[in-house]
PDB file of N, CA and C in Angstrom:
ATOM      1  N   UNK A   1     100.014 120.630  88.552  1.00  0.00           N
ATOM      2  CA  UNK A   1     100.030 120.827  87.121  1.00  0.00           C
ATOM      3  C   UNK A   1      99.803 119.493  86.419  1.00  0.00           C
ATOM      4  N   UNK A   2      98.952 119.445  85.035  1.00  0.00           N
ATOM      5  CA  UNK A   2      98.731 118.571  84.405  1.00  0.00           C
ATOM      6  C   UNK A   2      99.820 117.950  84.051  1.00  0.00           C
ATOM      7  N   UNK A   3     100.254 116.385  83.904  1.00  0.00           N
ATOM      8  CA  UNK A   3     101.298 115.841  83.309  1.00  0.00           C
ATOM      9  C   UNK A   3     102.645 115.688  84.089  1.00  0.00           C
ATOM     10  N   UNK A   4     103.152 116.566  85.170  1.00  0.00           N
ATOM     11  CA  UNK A   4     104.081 116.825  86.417  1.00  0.00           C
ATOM     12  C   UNK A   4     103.934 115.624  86.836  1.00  0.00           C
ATOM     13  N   UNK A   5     104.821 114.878  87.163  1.00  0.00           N
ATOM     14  CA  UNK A   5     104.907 113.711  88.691  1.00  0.00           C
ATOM     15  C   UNK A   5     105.313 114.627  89.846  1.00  0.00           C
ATOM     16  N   UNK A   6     104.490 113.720  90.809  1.00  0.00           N
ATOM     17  CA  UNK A   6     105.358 113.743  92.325  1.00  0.00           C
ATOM     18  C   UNK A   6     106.104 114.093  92.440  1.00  0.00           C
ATOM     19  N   UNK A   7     107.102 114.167  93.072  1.00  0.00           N
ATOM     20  CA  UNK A   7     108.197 113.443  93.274  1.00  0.00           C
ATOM     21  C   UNK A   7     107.800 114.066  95.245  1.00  0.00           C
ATOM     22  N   UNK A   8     109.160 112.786  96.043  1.00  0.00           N
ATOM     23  CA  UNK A   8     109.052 113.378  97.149  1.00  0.00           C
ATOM     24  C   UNK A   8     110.402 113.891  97.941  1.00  0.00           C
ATOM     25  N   UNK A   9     110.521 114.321  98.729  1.00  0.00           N
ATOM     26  CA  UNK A   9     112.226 114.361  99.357  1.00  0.00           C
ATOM     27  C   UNK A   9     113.534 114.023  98.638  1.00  0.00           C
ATOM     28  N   UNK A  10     113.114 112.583  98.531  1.00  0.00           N
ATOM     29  CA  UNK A  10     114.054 111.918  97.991  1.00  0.00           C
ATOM     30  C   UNK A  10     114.174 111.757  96.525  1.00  0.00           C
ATOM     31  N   UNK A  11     113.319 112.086  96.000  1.00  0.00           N
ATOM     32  CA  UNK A  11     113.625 112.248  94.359  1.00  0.00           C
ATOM     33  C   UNK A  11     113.171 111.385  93.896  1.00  0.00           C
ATOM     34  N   UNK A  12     112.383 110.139  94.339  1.00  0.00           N
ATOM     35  CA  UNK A  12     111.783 109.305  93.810  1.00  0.00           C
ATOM     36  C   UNK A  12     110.500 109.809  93.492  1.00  0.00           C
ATOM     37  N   UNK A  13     109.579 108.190  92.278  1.00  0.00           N
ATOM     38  CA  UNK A  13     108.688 108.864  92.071  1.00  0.00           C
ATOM     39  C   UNK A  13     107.069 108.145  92.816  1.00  0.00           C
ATOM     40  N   UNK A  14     106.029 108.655  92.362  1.00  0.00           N
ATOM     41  CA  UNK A  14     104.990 107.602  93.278  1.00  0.00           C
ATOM     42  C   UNK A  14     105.377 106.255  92.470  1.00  0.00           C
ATOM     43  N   UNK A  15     105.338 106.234  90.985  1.00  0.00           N
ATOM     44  CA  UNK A  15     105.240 105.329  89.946  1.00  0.00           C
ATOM     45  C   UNK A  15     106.195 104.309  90.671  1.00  0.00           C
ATOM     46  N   UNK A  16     107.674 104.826  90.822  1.00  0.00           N
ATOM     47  CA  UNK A  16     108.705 104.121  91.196  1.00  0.00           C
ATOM     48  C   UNK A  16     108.045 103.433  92.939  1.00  0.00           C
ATOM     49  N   UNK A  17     107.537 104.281  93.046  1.00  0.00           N
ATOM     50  CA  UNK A  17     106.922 103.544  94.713  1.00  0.00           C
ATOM     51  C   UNK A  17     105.620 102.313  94.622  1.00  0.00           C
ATOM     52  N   UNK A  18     104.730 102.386  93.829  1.00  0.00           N
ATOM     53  CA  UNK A  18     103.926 101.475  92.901  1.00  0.00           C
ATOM     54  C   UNK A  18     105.009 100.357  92.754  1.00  0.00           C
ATOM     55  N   UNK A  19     106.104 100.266  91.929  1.00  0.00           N
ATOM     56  CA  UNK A  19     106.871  98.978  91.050  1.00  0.00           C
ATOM     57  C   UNK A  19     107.059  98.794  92.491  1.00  0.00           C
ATOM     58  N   UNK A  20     108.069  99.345  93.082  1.00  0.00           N
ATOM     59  CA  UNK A  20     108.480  98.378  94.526  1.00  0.00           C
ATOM     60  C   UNK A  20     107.596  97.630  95.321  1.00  0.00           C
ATOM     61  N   UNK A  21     106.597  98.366  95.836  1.00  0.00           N
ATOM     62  CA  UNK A  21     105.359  97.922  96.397  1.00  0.00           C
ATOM     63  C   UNK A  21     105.131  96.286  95.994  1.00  0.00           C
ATOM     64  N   UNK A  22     104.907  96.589  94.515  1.00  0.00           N
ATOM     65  CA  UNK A  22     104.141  95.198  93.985  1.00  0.00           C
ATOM     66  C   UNK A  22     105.515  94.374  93.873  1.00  0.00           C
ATOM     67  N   UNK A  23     106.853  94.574  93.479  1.00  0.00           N
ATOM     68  CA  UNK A  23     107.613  93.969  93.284  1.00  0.00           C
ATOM     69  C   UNK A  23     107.898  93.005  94.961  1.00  0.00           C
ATOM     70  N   UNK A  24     108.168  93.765  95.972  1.00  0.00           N
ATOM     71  CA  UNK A  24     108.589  93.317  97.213  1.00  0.00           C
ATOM     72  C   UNK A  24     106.693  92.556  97.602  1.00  0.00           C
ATOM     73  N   UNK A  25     105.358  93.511  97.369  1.00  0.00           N
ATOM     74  CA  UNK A  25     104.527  92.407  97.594  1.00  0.00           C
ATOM     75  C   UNK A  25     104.395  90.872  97.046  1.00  0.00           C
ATOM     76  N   UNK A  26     104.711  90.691  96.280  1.00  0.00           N
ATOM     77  CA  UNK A  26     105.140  89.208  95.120  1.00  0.00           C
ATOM     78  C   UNK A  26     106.290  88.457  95.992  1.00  0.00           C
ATOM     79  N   UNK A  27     107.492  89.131  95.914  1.00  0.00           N
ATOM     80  CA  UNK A  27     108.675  88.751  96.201  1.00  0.00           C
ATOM     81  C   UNK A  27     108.843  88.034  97.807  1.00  0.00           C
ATOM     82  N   UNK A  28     108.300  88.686  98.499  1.00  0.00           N
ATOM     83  CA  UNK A  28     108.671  89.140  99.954  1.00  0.00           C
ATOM     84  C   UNK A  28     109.800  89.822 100.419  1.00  0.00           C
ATOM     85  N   UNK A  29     111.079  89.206  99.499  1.00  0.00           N
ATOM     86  CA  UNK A  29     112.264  89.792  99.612  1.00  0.00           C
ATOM     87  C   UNK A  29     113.085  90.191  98.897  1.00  0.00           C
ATOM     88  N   UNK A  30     113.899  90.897  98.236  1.00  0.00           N
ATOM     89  CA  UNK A  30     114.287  91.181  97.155  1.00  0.00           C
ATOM     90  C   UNK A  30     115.451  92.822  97.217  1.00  0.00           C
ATOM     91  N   UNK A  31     116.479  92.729  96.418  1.00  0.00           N
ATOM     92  CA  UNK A  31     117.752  93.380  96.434  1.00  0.00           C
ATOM     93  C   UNK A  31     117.078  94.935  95.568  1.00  0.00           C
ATOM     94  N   UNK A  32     117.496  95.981  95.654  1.00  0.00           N
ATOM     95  CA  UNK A  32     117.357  97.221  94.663  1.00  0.00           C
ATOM     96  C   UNK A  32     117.328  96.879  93.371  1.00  0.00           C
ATOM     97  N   UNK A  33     118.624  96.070  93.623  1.00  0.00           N
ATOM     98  CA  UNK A  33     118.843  95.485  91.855  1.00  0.00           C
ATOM     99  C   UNK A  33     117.907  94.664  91.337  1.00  0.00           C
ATOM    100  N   UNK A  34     117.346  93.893  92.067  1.00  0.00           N
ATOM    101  CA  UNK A  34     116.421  92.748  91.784  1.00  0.00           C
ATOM    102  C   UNK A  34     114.913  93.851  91.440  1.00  0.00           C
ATOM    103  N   UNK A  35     114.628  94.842  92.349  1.00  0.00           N
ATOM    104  CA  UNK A  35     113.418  95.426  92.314  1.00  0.00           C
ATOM    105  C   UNK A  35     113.105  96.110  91.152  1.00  0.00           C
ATOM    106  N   UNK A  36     115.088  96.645  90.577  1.00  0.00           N
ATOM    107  CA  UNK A  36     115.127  97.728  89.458  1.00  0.00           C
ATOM    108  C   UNK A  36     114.571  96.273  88.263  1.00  0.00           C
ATOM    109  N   UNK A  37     115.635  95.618  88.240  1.00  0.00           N
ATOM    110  CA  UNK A  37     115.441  94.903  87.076  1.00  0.00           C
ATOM    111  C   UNK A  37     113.632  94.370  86.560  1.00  0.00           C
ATOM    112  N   UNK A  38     112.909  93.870  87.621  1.00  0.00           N
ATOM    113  CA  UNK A  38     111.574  93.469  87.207  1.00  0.00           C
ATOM    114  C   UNK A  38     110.650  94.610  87.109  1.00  0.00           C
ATOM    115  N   UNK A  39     110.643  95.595  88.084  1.00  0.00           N
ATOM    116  CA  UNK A  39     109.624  96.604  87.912  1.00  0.00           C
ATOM    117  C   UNK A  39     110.054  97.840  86.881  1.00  0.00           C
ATOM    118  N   UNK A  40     111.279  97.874  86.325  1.00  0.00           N
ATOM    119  CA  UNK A  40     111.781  98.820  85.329  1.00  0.00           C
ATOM    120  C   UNK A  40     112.963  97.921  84.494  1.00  0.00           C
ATOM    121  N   UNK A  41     112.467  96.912  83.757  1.00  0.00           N
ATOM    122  CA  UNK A  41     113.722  96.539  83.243  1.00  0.00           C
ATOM    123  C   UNK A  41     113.913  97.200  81.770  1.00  0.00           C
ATOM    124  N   UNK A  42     113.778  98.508  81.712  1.00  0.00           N
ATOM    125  CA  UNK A  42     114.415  99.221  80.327  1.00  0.00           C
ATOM    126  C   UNK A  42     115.312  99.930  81.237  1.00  0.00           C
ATOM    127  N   UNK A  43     115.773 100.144  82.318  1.00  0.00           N
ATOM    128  CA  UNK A  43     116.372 100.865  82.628  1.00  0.00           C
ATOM    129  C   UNK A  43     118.052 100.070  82.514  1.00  0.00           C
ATOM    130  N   UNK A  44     117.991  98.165  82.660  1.00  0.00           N
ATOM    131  CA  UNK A  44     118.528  97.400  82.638  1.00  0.00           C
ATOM    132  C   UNK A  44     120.151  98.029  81.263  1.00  0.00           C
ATOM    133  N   UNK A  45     119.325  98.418  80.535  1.00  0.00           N
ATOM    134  CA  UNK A  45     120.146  98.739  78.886  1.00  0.00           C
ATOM    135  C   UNK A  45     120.796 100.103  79.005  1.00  0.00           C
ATOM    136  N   UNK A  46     120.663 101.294  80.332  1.00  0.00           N
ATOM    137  CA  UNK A  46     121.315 102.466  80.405  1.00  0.00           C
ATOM    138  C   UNK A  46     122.505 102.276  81.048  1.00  0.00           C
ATOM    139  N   UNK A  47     123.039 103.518  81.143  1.00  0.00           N
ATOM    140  CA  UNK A  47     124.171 103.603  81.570  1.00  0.00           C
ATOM    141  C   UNK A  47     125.685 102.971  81.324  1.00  0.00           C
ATOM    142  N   UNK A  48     125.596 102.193  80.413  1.00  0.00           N
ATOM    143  CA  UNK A  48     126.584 101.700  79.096  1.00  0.00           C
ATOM    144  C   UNK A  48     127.920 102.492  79.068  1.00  0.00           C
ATOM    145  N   UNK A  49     128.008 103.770  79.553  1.00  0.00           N
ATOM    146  CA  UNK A  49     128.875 104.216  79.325  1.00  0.00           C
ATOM    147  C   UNK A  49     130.488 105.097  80.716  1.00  0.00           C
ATOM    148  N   UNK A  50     129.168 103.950  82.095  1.00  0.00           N
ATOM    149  CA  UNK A  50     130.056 104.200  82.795  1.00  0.00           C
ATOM    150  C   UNK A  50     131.375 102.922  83.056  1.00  0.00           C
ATOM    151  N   UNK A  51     132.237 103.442  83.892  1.00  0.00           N
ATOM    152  CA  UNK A  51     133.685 102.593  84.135  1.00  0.00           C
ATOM    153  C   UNK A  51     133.089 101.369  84.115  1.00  0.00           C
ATOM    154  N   UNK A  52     133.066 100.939  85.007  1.00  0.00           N
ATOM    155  CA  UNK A  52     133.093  99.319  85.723  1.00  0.00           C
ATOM    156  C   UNK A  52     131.502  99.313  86.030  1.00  0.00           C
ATOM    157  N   UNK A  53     131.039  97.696  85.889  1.00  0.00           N
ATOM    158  CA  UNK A  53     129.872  97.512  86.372  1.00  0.00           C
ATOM    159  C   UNK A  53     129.287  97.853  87.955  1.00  0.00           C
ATOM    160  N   UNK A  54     130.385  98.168  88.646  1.00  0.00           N
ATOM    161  CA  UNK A  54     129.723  98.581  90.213  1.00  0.00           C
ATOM    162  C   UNK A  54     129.052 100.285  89.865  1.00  0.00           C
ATOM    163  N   UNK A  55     129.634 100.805  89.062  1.00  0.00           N
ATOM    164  CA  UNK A  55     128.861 102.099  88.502  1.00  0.00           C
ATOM    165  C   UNK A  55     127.959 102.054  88.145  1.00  0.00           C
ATOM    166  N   UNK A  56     127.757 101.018  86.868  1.00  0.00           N
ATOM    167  CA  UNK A  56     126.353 101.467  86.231  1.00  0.00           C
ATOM    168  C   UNK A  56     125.405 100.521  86.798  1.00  0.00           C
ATOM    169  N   UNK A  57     125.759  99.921  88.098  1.00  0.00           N
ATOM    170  CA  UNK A  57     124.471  99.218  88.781  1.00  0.00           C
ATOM    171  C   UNK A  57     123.926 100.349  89.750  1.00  0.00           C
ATOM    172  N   UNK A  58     125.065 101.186  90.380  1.00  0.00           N
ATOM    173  CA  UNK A  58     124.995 101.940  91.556  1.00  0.00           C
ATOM    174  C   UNK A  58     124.019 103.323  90.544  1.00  0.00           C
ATOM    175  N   UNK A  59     124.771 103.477  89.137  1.00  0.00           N
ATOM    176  CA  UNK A  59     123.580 104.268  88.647  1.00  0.00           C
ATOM    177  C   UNK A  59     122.036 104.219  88.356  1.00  0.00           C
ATOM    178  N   UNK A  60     122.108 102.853  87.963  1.00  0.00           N
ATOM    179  CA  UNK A  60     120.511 101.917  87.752  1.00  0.00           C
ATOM    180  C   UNK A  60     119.681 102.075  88.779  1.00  0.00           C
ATOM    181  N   UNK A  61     120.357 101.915  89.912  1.00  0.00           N
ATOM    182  CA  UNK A  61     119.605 100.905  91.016  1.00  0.00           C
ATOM    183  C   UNK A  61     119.259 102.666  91.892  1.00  0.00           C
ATOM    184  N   UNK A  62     119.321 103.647  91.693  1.00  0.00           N
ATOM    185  CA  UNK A  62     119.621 105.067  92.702  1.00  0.00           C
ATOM    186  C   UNK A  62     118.861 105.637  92.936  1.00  0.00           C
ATOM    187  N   UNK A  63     117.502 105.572  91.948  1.00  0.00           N
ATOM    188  CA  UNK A  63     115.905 105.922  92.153  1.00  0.00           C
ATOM    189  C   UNK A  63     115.423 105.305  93.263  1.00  0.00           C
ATOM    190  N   UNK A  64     115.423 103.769  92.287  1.00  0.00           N
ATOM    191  CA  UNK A  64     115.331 102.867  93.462  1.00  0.00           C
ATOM    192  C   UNK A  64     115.586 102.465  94.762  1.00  0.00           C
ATOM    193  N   UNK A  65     116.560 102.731  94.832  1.00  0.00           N
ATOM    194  CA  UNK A  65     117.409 102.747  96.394  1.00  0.00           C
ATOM    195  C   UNK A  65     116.543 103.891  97.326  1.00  0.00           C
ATOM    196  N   UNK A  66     116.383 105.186  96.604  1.00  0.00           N
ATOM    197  CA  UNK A  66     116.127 105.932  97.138  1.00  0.00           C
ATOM    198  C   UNK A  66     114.726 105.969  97.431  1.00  0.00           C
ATOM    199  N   UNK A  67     113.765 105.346  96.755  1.00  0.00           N
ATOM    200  CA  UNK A  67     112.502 105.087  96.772  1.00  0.00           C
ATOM    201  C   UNK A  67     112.508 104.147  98.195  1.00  0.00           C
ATOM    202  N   UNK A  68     113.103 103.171  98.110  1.00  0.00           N
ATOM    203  CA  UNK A  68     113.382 102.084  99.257  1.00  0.00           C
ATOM    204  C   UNK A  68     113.628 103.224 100.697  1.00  0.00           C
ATOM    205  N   UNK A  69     114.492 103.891 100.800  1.00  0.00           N
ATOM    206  CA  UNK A  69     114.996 105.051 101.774  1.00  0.00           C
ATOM    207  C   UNK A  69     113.916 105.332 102.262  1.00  0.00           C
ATOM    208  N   UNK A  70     113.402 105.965 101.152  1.00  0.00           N
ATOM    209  CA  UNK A  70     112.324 106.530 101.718  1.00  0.00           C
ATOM    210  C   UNK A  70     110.868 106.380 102.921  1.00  0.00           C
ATOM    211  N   UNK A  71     110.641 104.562 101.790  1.00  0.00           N
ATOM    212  CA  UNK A  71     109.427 103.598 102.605  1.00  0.00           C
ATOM    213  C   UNK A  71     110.132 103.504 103.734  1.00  0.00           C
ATOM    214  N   UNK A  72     111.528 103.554 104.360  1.00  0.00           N
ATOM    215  CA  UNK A  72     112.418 103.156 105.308  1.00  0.00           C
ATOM    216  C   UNK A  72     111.432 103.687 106.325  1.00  0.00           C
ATOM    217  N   UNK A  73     111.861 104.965 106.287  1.00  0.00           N
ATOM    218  CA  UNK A  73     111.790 105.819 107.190  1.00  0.00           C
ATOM    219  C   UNK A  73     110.140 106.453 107.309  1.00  0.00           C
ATOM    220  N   UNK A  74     109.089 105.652 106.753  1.00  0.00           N
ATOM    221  CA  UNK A  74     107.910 106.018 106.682  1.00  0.00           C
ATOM    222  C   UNK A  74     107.281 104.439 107.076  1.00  0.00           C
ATOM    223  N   UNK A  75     108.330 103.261 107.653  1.00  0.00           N
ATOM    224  CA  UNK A  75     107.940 102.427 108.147  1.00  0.00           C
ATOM    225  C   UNK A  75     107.438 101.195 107.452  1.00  0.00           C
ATOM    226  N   UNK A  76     107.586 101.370 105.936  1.00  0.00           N
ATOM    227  CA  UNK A  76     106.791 100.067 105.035  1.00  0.00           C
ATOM    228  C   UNK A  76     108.096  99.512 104.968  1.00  0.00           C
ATOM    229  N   UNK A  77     109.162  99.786 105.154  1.00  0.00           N
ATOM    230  CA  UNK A  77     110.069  98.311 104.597  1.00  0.00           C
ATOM    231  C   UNK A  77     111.072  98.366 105.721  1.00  0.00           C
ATOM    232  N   UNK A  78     111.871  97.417 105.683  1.00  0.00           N
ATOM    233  CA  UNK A  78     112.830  96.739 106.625  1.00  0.00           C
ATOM    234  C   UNK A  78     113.957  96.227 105.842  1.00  0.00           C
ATOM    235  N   UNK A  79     115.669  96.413 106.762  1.00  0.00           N
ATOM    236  CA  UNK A  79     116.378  95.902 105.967  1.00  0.00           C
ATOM    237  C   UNK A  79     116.367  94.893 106.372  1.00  0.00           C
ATOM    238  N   UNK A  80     116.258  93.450 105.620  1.00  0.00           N
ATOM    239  CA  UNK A  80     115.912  92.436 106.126  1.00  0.00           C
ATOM    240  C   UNK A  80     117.640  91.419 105.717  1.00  0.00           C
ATOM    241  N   UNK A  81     118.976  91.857 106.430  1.00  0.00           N
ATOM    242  CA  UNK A  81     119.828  91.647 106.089  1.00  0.00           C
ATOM    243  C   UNK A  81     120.985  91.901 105.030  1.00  0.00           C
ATOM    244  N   UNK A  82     121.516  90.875 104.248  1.00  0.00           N
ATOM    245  CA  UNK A  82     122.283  91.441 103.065  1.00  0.00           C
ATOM    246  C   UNK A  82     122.704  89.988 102.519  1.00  0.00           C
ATOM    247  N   UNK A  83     123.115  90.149 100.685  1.00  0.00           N
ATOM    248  CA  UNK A  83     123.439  88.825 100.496  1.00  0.00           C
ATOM    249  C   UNK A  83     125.172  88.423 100.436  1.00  0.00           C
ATOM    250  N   UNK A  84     125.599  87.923  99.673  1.00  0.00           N
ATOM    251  CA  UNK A  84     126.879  87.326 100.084  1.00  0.00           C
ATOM    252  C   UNK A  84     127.453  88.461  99.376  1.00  0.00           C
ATOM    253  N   UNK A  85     127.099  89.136  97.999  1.00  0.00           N
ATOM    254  CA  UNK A  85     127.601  90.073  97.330  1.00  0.00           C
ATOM    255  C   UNK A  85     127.365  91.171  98.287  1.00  0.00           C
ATOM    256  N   UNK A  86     126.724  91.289  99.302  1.00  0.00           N
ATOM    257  CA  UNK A  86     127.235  92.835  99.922  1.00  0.00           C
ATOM    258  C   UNK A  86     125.960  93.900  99.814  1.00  0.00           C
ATOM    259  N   UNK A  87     125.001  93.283  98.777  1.00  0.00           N
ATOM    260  CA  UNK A  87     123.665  93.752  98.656  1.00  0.00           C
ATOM    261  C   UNK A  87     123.131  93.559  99.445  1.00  0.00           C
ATOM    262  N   UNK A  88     122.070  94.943 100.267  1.00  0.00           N
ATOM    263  CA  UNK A  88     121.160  95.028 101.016  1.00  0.00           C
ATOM    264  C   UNK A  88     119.822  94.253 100.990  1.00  0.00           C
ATOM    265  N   UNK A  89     119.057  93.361 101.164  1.00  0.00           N
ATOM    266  CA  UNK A  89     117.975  92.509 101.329  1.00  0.00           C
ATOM    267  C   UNK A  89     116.876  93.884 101.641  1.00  0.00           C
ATOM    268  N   UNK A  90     115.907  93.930 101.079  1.00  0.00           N
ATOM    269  CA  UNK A  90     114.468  94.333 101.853  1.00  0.00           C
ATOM    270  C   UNK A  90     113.755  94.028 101.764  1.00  0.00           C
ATOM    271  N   UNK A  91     112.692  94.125 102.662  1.00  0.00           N
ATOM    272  CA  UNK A  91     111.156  93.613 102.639  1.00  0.00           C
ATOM    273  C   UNK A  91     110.183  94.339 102.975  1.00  0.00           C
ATOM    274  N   UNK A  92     108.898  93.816 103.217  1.00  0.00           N
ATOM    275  CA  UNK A  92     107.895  95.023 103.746  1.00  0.00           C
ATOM    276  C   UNK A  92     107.505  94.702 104.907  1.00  0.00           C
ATOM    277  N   UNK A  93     107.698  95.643 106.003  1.00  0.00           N
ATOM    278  CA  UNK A  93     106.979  95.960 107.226  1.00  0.00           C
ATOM    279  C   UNK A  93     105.733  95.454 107.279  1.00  0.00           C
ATOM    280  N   UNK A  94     104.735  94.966 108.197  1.00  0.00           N
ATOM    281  CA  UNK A  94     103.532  95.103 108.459  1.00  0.00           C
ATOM    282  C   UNK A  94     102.545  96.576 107.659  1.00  0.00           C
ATOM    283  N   UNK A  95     103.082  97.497 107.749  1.00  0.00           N
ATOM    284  CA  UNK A  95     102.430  98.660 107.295  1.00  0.00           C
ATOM    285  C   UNK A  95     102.686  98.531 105.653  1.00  0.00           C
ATOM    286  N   UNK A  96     104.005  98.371 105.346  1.00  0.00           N
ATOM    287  CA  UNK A  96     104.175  98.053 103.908  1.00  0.00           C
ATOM    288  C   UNK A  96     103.259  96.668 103.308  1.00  0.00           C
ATOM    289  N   UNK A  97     102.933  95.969 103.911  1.00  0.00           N
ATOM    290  CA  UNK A  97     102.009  94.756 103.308  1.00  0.00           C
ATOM    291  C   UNK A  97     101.016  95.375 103.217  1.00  0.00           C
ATOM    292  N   UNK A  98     100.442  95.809 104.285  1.00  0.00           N
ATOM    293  CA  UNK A  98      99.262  96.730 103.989  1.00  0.00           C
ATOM    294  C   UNK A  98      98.828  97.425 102.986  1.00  0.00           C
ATOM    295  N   UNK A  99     100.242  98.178 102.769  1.00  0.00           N
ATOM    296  CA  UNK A  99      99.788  99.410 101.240  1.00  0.00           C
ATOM    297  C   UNK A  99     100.168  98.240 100.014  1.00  0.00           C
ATOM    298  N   UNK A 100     100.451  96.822  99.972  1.00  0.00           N
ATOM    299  CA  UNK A 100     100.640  96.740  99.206  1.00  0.00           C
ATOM    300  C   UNK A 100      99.622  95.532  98.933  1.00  0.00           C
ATOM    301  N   UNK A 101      98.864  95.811  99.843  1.00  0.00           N
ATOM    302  CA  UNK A 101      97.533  94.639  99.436  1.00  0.00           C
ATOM    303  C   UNK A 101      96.841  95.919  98.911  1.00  0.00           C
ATOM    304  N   UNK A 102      96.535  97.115  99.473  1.00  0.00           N
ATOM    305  CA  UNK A 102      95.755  98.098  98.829  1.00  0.00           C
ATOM    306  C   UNK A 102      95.757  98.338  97.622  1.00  0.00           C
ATOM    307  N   UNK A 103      97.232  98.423  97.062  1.00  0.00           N
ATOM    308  CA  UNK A 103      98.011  99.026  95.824  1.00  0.00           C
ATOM    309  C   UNK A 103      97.411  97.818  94.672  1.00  0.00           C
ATOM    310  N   UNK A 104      97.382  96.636  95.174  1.00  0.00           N
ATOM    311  CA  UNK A 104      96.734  95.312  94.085  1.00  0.00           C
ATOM    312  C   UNK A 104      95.214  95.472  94.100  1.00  0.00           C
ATOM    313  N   UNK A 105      94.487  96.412  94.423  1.00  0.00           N
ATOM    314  CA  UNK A 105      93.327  96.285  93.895  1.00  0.00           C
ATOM    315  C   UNK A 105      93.156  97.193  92.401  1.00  0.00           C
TER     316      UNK A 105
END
C-alpha cells in the first residue's frame, strides 16, 4: 500500500535500519543511545513523562535496539563489548560494511 512502511519482525523500520547503517558506517562503533541520538535526534525531547531517566532512555533507544537485534541475527552487526555505564557497544560485521557502503551511494 501507498504511504505504509515496512516494518519487519521486530517492529523496526527500513528508515530506522538506513540511520543505523550510516550512523555505525561513520562511527564504527557506537551505543543505541549514541545511534538514537544522531540518526533521530527529535526523538531526544520524548518521553518527558516517564519516572527516572533509565526509562525514558530504555523508551528512546527501543526501536533502535530492536533494529540493532535484528541486523544481529541477519549477521551485519556484532556486539562489540560494553561501556563502563553497562551500555552495549556495536558495530558492523563484514556483511554490515557491505550494506553500508551500498546504502552511501
Amino acid at each position: 500500500m501507498a504511504g505504509e512502511r515496512e516494518t519487519n519482525p521486530a517492529g523496526s523500520t527500513k528508515t530506522l535500519l538506513g540511520d543505523v547503517l550510516c550512523v555505525l558506517g561513520a562511527l564504527k562503533v557506537a551505543t543505541a543511545d549514541q545511534i538514537q541520538r544522531i540518526g533521530a535526534p527529535h526523538l531526544s525531547h520524548r518521553y518527558t513523562g516517564k519516572p527516572t531517566a533509565s526509562k525514558r532512555k530504555q523508551a528512546r533507544t527501543a526501536s533502535h535496539t530492536a533494529v540493532l537485534s535484528g541486523m544481529r541475527r541477519h549477521g551485519l552487526v556484532e556486539n562489540g563489548g560494553s561501556t563502563q555505564a553497562g551500555d552495549r557497544l556495536r558495530n558492523l560485521a563484514p556483511k554490515g560494511l557491505q550494506a553500508a557502503s551500498c546504502s552511501a551511494r
